[in-house]
Protein backbone atom coordinates (compact mmCIF):
# COMPACT_ATOMS: atom_id res chain seq x y z
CA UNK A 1 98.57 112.59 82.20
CA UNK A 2 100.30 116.02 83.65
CA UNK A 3 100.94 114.32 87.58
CA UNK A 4 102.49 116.77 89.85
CA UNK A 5 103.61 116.59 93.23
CA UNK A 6 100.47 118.07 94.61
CA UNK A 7 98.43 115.45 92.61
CA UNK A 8 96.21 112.76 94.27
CA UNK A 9 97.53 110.30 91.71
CA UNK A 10 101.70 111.41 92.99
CA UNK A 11 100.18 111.25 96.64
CA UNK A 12 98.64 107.82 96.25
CA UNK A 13 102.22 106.78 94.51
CA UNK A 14 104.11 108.23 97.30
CA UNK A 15 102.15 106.60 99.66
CA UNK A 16 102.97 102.94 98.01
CA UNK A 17 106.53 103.85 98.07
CA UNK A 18 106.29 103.36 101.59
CA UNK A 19 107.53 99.13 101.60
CA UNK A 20 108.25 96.87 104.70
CA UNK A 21 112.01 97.09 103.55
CA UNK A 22 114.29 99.80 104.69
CA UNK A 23 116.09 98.84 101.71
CA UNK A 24 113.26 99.58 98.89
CA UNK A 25 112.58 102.68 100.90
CA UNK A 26 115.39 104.71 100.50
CA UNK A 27 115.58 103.91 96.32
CA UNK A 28 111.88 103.79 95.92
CA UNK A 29 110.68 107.20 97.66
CA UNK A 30 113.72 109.19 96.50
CA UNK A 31 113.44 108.55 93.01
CA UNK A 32 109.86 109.42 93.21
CA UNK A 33 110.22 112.73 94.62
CA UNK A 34 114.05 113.93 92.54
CA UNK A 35 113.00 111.68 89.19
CA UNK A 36 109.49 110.29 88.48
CA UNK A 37 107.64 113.28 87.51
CA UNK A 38 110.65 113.97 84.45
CA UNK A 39 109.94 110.37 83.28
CA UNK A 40 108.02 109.90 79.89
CA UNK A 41 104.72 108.29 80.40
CA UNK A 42 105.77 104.80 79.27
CA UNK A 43 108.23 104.56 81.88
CA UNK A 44 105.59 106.16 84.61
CA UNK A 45 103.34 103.38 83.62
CA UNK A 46 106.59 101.14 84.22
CA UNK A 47 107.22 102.25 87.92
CA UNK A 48 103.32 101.98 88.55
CA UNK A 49 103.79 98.00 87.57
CA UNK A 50 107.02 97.65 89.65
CA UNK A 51 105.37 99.07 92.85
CA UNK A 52 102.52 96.81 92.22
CA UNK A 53 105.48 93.99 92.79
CA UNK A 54 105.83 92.48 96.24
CA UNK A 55 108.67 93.49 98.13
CA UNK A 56 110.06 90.05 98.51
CA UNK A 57 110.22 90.13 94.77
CA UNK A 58 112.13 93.49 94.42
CA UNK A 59 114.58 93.18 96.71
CA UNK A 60 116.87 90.85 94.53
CA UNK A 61 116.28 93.15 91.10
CA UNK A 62 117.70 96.02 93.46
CA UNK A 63 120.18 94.50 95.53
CA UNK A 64 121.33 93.39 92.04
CA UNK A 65 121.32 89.49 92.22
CA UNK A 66 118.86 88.97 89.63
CA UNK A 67 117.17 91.16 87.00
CA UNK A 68 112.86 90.98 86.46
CA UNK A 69 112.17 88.39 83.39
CA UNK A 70 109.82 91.27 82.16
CA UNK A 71 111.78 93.88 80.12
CA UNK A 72 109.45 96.32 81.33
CA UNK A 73 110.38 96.19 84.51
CA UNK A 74 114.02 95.38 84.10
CA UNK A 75 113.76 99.00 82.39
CA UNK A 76 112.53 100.93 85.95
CA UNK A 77 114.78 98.75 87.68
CA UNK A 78 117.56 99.93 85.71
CA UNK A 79 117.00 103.55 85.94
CA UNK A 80 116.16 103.53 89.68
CA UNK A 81 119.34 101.45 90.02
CA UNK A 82 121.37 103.80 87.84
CA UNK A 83 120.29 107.25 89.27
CA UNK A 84 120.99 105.65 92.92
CA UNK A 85 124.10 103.77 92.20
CA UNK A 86 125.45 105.14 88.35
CA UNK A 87 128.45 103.21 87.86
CA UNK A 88 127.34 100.02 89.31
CA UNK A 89 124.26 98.75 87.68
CA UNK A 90 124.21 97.29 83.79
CA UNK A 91 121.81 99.77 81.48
């Protein structure tokens, strides 16, 4: 799967960045634009599952009070978390 930014598939992504949250906002659509496209495709397929999360549900994993039961997504959490906020996030 060779996404780019121009692709319907990155447009479609982008446009489910877009939460109800301020908060999920300004982590989510960031690290789609600066980071998503130099992820591997198991970890793509890992951010596609975590945006498919409601935002009542994400909000916690990135506001660090709990982390997702499924290591999967722990995984995207982690990254996001890490390239927003390196030194404060458990890898």
């Amino acid at each position: 799967m060779s996404e780019t930014s121009d692709s319907l598939s990155f447009k479609r992504l982008k446009w489910q960045c877009r939460r109800g949250m301020l908060e999920l906002d300004v982590l989510l659509e960031p690290f789609l634009d600066e980071i998503y496209l130099t992820l591997d495709d198991e970890d793509k397929a890992r951010f596609h599952e975590l945006i498919k999360c409601e935002d009542q549900e994400m909000f916690p994993w990135f506001m660090q009070k709990e982390i997702p039961e499924n290591p999967d997504l722990a995984r995207i959490v982690t990254i996001i978390v890490n390239r927003v906020q390196p030194e404060s996030y458990g890898a």
